[in-house]
PDB file of N, CA and C in Angstrom:
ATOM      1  N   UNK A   1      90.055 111.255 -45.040  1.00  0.00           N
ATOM      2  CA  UNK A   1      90.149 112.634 -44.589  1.00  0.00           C
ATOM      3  C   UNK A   1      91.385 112.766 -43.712  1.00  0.00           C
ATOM      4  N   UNK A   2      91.923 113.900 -43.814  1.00  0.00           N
ATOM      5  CA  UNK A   2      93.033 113.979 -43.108  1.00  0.00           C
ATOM      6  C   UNK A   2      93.403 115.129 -42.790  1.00  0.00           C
ATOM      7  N   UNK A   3      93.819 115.858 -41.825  1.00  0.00           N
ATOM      8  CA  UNK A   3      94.356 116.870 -41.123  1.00  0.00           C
ATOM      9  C   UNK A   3      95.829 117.253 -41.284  1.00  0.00           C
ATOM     10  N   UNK A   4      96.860 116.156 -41.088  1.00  0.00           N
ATOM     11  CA  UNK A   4      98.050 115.884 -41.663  1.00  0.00           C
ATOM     12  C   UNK A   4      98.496 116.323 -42.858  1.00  0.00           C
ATOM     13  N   UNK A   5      98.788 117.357 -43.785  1.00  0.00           N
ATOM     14  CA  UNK A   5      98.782 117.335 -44.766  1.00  0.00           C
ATOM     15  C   UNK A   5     100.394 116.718 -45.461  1.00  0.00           C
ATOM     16  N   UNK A   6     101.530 117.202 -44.518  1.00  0.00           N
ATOM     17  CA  UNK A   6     102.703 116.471 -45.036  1.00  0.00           C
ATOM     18  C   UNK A   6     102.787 115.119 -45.218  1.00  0.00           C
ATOM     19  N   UNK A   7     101.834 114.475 -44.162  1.00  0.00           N
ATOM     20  CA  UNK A   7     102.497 112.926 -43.981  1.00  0.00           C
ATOM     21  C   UNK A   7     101.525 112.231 -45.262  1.00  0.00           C
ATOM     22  N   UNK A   8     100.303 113.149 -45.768  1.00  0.00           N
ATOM     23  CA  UNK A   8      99.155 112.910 -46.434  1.00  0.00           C
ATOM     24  C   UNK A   8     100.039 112.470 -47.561  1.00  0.00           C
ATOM     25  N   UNK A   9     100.613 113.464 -47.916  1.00  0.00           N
ATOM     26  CA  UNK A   9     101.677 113.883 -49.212  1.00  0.00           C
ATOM     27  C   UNK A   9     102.558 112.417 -49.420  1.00  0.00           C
ATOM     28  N   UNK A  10     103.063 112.267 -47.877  1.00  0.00           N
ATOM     29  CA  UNK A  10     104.530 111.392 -48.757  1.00  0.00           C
ATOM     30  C   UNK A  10     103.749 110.105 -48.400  1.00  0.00           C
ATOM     31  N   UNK A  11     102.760 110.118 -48.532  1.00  0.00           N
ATOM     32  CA  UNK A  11     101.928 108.284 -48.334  1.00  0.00           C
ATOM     33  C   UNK A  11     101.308 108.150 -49.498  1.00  0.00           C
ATOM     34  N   UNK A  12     100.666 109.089 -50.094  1.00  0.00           N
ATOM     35  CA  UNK A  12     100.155 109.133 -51.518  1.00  0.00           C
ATOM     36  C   UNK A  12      98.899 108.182 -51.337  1.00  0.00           C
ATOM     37  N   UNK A  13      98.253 108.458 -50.873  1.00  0.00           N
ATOM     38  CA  UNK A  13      96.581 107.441 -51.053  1.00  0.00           C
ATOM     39  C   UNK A  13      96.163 107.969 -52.121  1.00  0.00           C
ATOM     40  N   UNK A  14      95.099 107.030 -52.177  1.00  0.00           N
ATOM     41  CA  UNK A  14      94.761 107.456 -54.149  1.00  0.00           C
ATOM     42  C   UNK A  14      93.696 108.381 -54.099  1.00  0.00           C
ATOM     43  N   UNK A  15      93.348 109.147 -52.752  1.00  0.00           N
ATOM     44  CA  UNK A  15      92.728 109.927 -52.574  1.00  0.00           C
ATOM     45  C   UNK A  15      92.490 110.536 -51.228  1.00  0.00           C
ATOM     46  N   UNK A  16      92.247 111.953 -50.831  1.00  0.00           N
ATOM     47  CA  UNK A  16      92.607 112.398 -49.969  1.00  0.00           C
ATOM     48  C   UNK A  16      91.593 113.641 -49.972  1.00  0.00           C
ATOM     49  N   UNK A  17      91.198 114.455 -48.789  1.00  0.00           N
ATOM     50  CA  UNK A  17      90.677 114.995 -48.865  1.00  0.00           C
ATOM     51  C   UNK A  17      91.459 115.701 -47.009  1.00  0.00           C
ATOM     52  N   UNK A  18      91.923 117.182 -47.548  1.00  0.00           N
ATOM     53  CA  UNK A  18      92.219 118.010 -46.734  1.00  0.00           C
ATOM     54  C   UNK A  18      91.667 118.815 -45.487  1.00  0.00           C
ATOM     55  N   UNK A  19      91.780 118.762 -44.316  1.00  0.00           N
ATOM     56  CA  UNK A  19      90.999 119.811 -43.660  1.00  0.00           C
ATOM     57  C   UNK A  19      91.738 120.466 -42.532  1.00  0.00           C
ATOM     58  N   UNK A  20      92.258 121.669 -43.083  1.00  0.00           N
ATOM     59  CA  UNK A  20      93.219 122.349 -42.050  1.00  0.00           C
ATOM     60  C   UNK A  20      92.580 122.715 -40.508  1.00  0.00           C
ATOM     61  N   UNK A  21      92.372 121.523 -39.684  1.00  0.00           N
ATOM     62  CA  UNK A  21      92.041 121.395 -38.524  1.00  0.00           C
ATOM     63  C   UNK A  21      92.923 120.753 -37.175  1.00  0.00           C
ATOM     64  N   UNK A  22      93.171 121.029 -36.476  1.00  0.00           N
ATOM     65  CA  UNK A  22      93.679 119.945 -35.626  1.00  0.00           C
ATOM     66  C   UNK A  22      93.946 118.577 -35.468  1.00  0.00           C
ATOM     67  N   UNK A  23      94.866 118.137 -35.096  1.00  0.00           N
ATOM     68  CA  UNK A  23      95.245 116.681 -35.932  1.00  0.00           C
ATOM     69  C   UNK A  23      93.529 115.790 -34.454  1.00  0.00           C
ATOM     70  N   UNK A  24      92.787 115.058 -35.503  1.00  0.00           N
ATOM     71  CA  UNK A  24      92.209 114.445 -35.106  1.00  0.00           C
ATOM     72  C   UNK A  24      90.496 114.953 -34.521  1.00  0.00           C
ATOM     73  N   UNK A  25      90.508 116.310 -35.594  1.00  0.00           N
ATOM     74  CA  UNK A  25      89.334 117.087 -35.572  1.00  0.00           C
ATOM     75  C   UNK A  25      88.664 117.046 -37.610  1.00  0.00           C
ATOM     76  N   UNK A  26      88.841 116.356 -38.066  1.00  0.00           N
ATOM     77  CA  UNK A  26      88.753 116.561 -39.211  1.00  0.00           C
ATOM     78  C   UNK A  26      87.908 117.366 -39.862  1.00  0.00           C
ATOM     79  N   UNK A  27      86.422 116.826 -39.083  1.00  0.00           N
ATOM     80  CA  UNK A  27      85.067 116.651 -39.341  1.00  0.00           C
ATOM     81  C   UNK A  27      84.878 118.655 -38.312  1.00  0.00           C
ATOM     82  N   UNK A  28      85.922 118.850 -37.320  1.00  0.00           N
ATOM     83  CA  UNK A  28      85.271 120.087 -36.979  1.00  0.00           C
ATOM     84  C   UNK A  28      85.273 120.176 -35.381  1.00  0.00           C
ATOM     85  N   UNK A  29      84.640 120.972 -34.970  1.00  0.00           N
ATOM     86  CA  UNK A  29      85.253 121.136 -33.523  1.00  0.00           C
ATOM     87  C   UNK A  29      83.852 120.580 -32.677  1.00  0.00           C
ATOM     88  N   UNK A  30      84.040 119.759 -31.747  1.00  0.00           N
ATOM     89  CA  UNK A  30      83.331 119.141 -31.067  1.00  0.00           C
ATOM     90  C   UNK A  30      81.372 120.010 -31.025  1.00  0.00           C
ATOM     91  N   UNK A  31      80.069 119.569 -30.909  1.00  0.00           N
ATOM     92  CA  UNK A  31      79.336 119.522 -30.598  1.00  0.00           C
ATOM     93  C   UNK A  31      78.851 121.054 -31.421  1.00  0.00           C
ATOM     94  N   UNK A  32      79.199 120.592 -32.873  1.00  0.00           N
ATOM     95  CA  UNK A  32      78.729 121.162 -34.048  1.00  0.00           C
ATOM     96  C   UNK A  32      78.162 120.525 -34.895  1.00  0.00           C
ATOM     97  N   UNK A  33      77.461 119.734 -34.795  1.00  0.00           N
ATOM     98  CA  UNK A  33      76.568 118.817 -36.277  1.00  0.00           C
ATOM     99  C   UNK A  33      76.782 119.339 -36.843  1.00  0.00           C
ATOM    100  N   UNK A  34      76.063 120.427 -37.710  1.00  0.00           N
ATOM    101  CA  UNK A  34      75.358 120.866 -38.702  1.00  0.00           C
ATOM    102  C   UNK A  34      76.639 120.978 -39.445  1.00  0.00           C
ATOM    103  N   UNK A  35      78.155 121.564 -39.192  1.00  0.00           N
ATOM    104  CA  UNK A  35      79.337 121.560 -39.681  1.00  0.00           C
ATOM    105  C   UNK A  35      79.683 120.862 -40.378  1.00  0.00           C
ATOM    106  N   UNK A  36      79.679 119.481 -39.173  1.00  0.00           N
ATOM    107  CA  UNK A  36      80.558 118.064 -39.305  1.00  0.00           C
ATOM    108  C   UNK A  36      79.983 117.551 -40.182  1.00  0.00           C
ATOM    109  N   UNK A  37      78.498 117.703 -40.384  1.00  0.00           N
ATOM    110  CA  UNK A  37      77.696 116.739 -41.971  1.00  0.00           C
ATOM    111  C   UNK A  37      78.426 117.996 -43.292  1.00  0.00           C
ATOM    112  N   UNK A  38      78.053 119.063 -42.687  1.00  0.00           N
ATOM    113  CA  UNK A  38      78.872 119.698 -43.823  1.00  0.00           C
ATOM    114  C   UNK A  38      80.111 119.119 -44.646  1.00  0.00           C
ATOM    115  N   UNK A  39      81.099 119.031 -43.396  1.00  0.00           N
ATOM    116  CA  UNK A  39      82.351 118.766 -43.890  1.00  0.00           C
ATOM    117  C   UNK A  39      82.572 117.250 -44.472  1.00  0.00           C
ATOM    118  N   UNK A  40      81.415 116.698 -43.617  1.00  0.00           N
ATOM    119  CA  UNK A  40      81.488 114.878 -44.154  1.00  0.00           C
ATOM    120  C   UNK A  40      80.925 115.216 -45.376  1.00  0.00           C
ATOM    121  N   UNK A  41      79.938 115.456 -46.123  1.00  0.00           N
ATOM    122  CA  UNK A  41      78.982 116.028 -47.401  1.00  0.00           C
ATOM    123  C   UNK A  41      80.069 116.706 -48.355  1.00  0.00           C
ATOM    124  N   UNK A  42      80.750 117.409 -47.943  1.00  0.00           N
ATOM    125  CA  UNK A  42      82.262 118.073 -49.173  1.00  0.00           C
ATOM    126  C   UNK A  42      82.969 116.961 -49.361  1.00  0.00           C
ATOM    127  N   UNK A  43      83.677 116.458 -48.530  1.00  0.00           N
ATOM    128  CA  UNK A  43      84.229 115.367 -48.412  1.00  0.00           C
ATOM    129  C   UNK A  43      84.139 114.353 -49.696  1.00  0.00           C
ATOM    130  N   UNK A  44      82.885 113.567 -48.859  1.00  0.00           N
ATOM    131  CA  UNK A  44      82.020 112.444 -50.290  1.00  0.00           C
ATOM    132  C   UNK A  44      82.152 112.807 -51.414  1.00  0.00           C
ATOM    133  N   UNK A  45      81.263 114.124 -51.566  1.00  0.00           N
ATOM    134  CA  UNK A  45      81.629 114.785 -53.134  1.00  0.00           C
ATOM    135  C   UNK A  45      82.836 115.088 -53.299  1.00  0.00           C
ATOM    136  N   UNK A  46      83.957 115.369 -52.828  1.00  0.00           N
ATOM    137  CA  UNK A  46      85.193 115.235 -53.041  1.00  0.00           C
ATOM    138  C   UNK A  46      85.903 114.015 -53.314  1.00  0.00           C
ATOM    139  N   UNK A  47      85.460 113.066 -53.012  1.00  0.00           N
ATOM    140  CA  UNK A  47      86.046 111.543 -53.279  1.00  0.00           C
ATOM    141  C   UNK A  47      85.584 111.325 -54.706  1.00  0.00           C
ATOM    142  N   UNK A  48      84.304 111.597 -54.700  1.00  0.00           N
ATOM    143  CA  UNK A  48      83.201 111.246 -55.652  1.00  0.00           C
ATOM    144  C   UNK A  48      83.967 111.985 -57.535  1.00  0.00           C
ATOM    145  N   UNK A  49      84.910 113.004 -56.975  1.00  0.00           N
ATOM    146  CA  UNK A  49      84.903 113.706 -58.297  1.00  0.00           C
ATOM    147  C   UNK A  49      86.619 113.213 -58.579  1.00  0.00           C
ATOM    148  N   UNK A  50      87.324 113.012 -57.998  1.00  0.00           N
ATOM    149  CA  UNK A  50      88.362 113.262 -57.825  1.00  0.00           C
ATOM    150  C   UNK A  50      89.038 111.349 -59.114  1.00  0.00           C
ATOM    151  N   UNK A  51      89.621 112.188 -59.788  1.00  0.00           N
ATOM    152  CA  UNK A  51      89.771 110.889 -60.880  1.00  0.00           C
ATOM    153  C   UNK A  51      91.253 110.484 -61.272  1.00  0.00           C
ATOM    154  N   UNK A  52      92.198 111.512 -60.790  1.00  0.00           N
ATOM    155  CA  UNK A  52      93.838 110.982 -60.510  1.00  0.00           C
ATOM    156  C   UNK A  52      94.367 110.560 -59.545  1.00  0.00           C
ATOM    157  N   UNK A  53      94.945 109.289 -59.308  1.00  0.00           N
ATOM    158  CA  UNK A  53      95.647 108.660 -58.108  1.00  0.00           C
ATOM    159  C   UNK A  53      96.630 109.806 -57.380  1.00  0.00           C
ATOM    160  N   UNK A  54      96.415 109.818 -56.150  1.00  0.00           N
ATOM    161  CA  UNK A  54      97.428 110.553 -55.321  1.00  0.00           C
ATOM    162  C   UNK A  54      97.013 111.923 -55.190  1.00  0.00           C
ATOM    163  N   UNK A  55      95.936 112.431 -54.961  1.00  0.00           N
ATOM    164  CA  UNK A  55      94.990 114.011 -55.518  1.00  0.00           C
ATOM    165  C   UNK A  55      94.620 113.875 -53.992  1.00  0.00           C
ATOM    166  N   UNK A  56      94.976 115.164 -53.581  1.00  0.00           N
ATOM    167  CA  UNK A  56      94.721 115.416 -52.100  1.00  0.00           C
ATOM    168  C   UNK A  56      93.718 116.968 -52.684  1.00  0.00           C
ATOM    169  N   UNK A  57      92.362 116.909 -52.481  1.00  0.00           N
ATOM    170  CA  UNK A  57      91.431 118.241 -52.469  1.00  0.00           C
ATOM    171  C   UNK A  57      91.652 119.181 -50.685  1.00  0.00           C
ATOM    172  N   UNK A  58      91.825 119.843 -50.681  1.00  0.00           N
ATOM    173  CA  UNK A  58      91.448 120.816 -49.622  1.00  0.00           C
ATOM    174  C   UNK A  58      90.340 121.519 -49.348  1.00  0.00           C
ATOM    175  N   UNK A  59      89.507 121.137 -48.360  1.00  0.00           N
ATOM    176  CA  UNK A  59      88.264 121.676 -48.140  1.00  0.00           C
ATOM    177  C   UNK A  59      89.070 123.244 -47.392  1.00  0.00           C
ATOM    178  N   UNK A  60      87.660 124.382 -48.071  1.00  0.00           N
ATOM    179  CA  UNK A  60      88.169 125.692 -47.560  1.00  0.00           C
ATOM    180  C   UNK A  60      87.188 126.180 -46.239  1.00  0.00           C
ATOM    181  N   UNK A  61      87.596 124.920 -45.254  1.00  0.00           N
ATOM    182  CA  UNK A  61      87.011 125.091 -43.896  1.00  0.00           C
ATOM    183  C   UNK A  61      88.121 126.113 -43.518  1.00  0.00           C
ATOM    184  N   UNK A  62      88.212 126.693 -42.196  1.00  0.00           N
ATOM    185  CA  UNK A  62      88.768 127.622 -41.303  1.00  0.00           C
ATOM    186  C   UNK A  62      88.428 127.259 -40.197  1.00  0.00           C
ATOM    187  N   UNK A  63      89.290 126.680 -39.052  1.00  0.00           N
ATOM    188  CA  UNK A  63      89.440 126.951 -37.893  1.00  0.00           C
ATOM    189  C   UNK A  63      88.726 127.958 -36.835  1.00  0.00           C
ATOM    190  N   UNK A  64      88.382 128.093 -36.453  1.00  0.00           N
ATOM    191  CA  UNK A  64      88.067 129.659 -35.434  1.00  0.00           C
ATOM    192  C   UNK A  64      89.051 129.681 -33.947  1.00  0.00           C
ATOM    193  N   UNK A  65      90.508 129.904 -34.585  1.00  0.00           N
ATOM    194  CA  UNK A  65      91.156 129.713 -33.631  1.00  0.00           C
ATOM    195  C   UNK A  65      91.274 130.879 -32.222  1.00  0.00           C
ATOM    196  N   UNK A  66      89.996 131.242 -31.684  1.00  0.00           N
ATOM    197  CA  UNK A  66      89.905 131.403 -30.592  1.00  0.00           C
ATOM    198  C   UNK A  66      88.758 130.339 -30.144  1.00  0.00           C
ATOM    199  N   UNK A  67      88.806 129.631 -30.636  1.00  0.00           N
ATOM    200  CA  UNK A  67      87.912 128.219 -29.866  1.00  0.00           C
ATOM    201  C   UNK A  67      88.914 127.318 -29.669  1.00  0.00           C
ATOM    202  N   UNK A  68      88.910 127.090 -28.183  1.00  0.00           N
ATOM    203  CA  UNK A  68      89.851 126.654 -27.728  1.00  0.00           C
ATOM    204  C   UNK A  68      88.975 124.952 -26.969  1.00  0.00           C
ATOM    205  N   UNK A  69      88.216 124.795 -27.669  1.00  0.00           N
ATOM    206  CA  UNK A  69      87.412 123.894 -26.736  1.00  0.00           C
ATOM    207  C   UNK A  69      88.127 122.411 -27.156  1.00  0.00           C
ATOM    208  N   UNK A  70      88.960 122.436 -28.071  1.00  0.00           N
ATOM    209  CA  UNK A  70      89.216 120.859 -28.226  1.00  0.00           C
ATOM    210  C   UNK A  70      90.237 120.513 -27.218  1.00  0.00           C
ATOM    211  N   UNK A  71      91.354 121.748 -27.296  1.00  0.00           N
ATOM    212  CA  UNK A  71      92.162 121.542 -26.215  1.00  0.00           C
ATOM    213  C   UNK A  71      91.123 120.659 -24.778  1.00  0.00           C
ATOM    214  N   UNK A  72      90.171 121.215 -24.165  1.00  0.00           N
ATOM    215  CA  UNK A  72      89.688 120.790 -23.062  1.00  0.00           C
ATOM    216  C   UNK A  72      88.923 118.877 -23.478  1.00  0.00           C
ATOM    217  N   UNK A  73      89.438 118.648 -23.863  1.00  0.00           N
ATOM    218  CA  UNK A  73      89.156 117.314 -24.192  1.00  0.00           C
ATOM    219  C   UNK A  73      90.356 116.287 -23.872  1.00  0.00           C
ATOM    220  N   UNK A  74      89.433 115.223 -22.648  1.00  0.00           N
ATOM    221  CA  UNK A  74      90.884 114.499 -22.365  1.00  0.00           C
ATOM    222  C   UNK A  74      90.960 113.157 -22.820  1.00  0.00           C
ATOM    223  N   UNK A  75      91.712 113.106 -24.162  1.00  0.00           N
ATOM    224  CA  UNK A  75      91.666 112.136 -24.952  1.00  0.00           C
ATOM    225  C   UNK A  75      92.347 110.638 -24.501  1.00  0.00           C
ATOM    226  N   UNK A  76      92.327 110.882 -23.130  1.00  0.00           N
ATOM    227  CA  UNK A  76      93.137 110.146 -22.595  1.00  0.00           C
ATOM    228  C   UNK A  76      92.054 108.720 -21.694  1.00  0.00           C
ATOM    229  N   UNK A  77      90.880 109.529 -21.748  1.00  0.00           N
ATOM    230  CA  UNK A  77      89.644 108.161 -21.211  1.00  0.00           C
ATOM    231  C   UNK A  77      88.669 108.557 -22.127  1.00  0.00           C
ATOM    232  N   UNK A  78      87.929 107.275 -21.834  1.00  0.00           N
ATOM    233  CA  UNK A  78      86.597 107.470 -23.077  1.00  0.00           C
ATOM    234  C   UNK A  78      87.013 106.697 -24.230  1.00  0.00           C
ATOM    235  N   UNK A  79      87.895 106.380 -24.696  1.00  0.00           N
ATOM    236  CA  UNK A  79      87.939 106.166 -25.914  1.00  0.00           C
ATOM    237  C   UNK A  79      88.218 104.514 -25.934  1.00  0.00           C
ATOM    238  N   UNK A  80      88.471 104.137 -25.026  1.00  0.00           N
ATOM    239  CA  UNK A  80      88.796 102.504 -24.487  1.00  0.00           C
ATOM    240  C   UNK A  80      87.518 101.998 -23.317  1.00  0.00           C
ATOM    241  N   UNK A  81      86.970 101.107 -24.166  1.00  0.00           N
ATOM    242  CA  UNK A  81      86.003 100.554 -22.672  1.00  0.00           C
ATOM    243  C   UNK A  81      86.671 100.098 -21.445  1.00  0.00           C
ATOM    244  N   UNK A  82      85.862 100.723 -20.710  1.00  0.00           N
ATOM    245  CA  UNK A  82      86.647 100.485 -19.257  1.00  0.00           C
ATOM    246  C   UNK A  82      86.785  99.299 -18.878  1.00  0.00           C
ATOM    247  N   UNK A  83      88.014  98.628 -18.243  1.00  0.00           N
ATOM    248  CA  UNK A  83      87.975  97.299 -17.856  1.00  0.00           C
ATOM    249  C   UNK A  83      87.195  96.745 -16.867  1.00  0.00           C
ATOM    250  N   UNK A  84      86.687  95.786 -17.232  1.00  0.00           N
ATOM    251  CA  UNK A  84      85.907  95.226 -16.471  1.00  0.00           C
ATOM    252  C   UNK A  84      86.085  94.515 -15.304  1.00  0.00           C
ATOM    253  N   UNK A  85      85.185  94.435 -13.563  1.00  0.00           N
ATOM    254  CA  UNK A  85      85.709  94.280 -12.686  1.00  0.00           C
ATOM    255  C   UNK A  85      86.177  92.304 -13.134  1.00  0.00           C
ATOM    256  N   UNK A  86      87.028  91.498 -12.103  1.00  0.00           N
ATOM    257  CA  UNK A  86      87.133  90.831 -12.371  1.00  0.00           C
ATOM    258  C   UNK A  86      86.639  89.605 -12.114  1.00  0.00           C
ATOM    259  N   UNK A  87      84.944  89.647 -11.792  1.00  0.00           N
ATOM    260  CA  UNK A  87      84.027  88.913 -11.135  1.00  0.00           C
ATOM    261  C   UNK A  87      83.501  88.748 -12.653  1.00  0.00           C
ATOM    262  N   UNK A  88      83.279  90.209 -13.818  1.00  0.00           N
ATOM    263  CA  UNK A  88      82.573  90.067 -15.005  1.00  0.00           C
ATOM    264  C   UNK A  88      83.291  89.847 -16.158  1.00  0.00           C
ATOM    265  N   UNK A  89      84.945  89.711 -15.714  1.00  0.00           N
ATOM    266  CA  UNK A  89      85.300  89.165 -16.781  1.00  0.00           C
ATOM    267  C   UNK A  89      85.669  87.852 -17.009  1.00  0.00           C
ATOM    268  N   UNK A  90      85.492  86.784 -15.590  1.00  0.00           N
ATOM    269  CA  UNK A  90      84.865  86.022 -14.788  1.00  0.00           C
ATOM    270  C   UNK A  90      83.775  84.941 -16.051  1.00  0.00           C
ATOM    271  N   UNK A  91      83.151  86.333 -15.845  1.00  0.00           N
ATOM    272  CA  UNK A  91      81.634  85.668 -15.928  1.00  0.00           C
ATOM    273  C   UNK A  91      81.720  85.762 -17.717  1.00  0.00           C
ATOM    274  N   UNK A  92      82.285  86.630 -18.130  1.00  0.00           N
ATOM    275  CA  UNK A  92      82.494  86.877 -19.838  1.00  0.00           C
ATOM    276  C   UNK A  92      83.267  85.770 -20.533  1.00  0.00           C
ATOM    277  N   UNK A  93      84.285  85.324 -19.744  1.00  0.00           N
ATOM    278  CA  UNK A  93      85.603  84.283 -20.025  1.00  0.00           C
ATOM    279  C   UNK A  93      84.533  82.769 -20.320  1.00  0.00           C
ATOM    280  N   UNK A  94      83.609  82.510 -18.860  1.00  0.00           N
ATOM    281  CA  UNK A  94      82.963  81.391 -18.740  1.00  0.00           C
ATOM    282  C   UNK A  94      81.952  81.457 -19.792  1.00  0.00           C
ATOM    283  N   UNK A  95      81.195  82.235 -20.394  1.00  0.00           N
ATOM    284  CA  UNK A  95      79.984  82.412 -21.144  1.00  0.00           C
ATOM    285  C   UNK A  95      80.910  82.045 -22.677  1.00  0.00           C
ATOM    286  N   UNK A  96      82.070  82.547 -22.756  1.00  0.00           N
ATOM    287  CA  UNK A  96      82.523  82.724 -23.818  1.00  0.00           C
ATOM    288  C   UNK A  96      82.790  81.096 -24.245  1.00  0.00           C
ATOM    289  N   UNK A  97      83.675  80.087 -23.555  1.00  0.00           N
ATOM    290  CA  UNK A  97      83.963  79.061 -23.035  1.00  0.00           C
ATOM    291  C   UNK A  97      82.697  78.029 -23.196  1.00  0.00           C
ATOM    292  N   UNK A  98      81.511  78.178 -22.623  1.00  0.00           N
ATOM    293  CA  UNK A  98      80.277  77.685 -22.542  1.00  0.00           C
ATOM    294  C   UNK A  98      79.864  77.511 -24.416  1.00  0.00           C
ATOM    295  N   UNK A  99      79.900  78.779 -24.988  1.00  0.00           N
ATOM    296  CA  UNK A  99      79.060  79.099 -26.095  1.00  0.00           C
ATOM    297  C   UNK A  99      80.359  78.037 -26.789  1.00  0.00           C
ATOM    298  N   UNK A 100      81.372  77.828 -26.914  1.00  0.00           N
ATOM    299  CA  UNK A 100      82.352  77.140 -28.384  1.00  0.00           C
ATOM    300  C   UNK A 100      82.222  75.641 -27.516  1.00  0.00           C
ATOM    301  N   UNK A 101      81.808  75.298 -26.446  1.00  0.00           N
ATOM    302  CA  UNK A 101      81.412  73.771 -26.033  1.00  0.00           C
ATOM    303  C   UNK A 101      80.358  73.454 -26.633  1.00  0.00           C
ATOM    304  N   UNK A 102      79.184  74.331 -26.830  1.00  0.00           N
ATOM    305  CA  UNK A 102      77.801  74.158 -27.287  1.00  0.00           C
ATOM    306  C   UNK A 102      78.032  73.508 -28.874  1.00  0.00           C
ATOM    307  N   UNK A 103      78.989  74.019 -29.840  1.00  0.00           N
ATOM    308  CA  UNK A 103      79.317  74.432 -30.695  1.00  0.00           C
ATOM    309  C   UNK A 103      79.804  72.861 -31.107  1.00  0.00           C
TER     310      UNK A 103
END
């Protein structure tokens, strides 16, 4: 699935499936299930039918661009486990160490 549609183009996967959304919203705008299975469910069946190499389908989702809620998302934490203090990585290093001696 991809949002990208130019870069979709000049990479040519042997299959592709379109969704004119925000780069890295594919599936839909945050804390919408019922959508996102939607759009995952077109999708599948879009893979599922699709029988020429390099065939990019476009799902005819729409945006609701006065929802501005992805903007408020700070993609900047959350997405990396937080480092650990250095008493537990300590204790992770030694366990780790312990278990390939056992071994």
């Amino acid at each position: 699935m991809t949002s990208a549609l130019d870069i979709t183009q000049s990479v040519k996967p042997p299959r592709a499936v379109f969704v004119n959304f925000p780069l890295g919203h594919q599936t839909g705008p945050p804390d919408q299930p019922e959508l996102q299975r939607r759009i995952v469910a077109d999708a599948m069946r879009a893979f599922e039918t699709i029988t020429t190499s390099a065939t990019i389908v476009e799902l005819p989702y729409v945006w609701d661009t006065n929802d501005r809620s992805w903007e408020e998302i700070d993609y900047t934490k959350g997405w990396m486990p937080a480092r650990p203090s250095r008493e537990a990585a300590d204790k992770l290093e030694s366990d780790r160490q312990a278990k390939y001696r056992r071994q």
